[in-house]
Protein backbone atom coordinates (compact mmCIF):
# COMPACT_ATOMS: atom_id res chain seq x y z
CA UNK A 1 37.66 -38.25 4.45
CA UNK A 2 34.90 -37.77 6.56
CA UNK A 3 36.65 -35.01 8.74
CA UNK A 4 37.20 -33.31 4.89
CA UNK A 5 33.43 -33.62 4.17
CA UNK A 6 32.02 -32.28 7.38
CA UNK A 7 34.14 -29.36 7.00
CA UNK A 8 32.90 -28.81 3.48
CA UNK A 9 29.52 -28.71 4.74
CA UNK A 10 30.16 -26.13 7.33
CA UNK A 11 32.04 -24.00 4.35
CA UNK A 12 28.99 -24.39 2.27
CA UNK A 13 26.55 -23.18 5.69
CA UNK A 14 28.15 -20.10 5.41
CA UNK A 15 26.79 -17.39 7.99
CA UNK A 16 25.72 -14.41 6.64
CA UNK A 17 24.26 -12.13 9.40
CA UNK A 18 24.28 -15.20 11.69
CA UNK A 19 22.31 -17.10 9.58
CA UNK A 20 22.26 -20.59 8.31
CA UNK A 21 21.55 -22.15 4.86
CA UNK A 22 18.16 -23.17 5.77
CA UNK A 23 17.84 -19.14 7.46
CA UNK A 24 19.27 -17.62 4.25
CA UNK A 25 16.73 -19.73 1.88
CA UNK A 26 13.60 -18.73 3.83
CA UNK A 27 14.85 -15.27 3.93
CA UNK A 28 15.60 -15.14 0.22
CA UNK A 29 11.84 -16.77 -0.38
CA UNK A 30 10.47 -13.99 2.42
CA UNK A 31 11.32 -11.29 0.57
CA UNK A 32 10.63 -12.53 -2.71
CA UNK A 33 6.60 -12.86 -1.57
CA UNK A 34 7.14 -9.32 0.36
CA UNK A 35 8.01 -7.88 -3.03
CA UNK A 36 5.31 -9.74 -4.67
CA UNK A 37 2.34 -8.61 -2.33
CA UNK A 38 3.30 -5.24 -1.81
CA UNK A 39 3.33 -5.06 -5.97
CA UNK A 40 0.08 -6.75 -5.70
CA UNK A 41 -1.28 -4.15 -3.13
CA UNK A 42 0.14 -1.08 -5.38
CA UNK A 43 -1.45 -3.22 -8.79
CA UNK A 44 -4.81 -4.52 -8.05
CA UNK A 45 -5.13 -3.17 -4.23
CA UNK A 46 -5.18 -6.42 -2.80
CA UNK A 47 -2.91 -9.60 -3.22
CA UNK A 48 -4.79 -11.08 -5.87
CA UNK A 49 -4.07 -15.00 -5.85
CA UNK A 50 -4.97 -15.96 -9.97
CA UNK A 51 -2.01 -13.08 -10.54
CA UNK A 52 1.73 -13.92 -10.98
CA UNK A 53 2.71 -11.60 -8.02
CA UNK A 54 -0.39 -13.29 -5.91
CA UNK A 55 0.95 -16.75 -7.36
CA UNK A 56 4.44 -15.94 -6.18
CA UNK A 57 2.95 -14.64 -2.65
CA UNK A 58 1.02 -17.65 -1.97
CA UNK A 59 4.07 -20.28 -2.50
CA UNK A 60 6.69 -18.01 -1.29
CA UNK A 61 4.57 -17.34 2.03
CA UNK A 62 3.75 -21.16 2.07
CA UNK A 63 7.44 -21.67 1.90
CA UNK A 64 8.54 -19.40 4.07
CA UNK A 65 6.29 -20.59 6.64
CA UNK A 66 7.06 -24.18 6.76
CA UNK A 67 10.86 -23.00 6.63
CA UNK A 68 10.21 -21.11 9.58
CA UNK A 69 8.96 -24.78 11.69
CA UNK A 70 13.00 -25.38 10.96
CA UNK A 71 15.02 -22.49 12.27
CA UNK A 72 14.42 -21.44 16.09
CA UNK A 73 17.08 -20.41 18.55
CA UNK A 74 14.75 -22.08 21.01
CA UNK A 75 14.25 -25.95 21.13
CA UNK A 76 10.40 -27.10 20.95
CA UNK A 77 7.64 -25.84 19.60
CA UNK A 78 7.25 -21.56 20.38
CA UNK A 79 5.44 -18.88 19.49
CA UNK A 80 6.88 -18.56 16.14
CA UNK A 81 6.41 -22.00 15.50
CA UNK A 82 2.45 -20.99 15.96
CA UNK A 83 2.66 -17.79 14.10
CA UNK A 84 3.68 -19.80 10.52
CA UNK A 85 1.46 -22.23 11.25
CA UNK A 86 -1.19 -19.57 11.60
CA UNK A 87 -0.20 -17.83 8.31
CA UNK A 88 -0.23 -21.25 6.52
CA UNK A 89 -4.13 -21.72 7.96
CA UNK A 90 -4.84 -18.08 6.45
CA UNK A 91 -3.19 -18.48 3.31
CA UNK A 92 -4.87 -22.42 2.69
CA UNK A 93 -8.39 -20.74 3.89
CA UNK A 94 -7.48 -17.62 1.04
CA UNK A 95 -6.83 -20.66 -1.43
CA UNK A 96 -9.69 -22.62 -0.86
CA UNK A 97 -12.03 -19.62 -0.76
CA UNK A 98 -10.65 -18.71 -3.67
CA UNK A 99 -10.74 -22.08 -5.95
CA UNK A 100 -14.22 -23.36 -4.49
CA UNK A 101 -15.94 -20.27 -3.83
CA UNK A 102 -15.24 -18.36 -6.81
CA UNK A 103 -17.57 -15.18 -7.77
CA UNK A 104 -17.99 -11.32 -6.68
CA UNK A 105 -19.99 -12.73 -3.56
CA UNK A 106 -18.95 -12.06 0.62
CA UNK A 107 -16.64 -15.05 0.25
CA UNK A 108 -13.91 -12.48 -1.75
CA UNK A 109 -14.27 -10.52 1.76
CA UNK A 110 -12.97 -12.96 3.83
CA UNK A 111 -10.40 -14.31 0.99
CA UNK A 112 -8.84 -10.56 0.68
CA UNK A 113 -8.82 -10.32 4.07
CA UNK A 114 -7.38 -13.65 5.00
CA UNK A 115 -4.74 -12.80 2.61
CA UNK A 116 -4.08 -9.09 4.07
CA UNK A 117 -3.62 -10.33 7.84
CA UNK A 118 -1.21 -12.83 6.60
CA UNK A 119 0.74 -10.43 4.93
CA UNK A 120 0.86 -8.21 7.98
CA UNK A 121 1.36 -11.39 10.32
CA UNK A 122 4.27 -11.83 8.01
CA UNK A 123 5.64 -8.83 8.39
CA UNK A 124 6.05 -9.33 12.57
CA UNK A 125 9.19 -11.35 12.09
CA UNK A 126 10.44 -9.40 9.17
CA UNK A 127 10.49 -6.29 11.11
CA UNK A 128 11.81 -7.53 14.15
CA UNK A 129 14.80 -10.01 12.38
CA UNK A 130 15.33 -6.94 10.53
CA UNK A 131 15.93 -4.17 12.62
CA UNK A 132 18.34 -6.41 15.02
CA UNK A 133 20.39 -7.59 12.37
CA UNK A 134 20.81 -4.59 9.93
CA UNK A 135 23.00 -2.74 9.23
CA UNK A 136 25.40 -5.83 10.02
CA UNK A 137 27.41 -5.02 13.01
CA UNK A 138 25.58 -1.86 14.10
CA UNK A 139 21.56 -3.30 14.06
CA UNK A 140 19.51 -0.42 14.19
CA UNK A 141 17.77 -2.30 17.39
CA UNK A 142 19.41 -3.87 20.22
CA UNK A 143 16.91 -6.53 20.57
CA UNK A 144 13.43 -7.68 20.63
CA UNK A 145 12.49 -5.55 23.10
CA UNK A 146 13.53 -2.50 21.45
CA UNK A 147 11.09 0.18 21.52
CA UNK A 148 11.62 1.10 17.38
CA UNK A 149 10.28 -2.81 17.33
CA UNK A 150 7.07 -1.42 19.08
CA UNK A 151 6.83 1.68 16.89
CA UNK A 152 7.48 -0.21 13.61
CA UNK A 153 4.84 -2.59 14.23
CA UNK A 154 2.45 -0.32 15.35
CA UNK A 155 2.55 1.29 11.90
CA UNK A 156 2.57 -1.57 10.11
CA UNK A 157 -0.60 -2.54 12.05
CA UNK A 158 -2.23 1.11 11.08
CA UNK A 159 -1.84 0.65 7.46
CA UNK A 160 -2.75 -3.14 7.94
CA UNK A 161 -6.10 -1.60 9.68
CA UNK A 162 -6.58 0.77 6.91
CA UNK A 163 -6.22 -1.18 4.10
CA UNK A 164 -8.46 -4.25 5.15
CA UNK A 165 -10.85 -1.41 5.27
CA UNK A 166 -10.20 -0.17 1.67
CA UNK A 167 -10.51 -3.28 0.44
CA UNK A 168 -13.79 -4.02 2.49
CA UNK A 169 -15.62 -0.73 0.50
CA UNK A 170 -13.81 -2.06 -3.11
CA UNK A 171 -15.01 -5.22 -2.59
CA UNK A 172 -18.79 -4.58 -1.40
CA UNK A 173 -18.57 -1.92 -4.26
CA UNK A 174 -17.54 -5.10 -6.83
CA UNK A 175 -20.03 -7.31 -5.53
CA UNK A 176 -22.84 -4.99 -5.75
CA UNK A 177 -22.32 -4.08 -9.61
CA UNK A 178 -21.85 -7.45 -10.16
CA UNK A 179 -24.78 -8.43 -8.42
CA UNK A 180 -26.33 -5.45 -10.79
CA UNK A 181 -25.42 -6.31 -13.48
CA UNK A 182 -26.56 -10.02 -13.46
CA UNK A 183 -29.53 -8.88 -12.46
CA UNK A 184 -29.98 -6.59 -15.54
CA UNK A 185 -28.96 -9.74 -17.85
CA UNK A 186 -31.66 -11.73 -15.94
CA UNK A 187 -34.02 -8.63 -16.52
CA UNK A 188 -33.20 -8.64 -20.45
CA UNK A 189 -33.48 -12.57 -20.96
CA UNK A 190 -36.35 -12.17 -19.31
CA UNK A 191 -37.74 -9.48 -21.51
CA UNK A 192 -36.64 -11.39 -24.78
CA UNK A 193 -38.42 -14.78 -23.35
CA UNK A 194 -41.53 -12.33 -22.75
CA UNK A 195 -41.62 -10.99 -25.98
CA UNK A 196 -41.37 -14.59 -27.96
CA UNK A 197 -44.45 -15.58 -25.61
């Protein structure tokens, strides 16, 4: 019986591009929050965390990077171990900043960009797992090493670079008219206090 059951289980961990259960889970989630941020990038320019596609970022990434502590090819902690531990720091700090520090203030700076280099952070794994393991049986890279790796990445970092710096201008451009236009509604009470006197 128990012979029957263990080789259930291994039926049921099916390997699809050499990954487990726990592998094709994390994947599934991965791409899910991919989808959702790069919607939210197209959408509001950012991932914007009180939207659904932000919502589904943040848990999906949270996910994803806790998954990640699971699967390894290498016992102990490693570098990737550190990387999704990283993005969960970013993503907490983009949550906090967000719930606690709420307003168009500096704080939605650091929140966007939090947000952005754990998107791009993300994407380091993606692209590598990737390219070595699709198309199945003929991976466009042979390995790690693999200088399309390099390449990829490096334009993933450029439009990383780029768009924290679109969001920078957006958001000082935000937090100035809002800081105009409570000042103007300070102005007018003001005026309307002034003219009871």
């Amino acid at each position: 019986m128990n012979a029957n059951f263990a080789l259930k289980i291994k039926h049921l961990t099916v390997n699809i591009m050499g990954l487990s259960s726990l592998g094709i889970f994390h994947t599934v989630i991965g791409v899910l929050a991919i989808i959702a941020a790069v919607i939210g990038f197209i959408k509001h320019g950012k991932i914007a965390l009180p939207s659904v596609t932000g919502k589904i970022y943040f848990y999906g990434t949270l996910i994803t990077s806790l998954t990640a502590l699971g699967l390894s090819s290498v016992s102990g902690f490693n570098p990737g171990h550190g990387l999704a531990l990283l993005i969960v720091l970013l993503i907490a700090g983009s949550h906090y900043l967000h719930t606690k520090k709420q307003g168009y203030n500096h704080y939605r700076l650091f929140e966007n960009f939090f947000l952005s280099f754990s998107f791009f952070l993300s994407l380091i794994p993606t692209v590598n797992e990737t390219l070595t393991r699709v198309p199945v049986g003929h991976p466009v890279a042979k390995g790690p090493t693999d200088p399309l790796i390099a390449q990829t990445l490096g334009i993933v970092l450029l439009l990383f670079l780029l768009g924290s710096i679109y969001q920078f201008i957006k958001q000082r451009k935000l937090n100035a008219a809002a800081k105009q236009h409570a000042l103007s509604a300070t102005l007018r009470i003001h005026g309307v206090i002034s003219s009871i006197d």
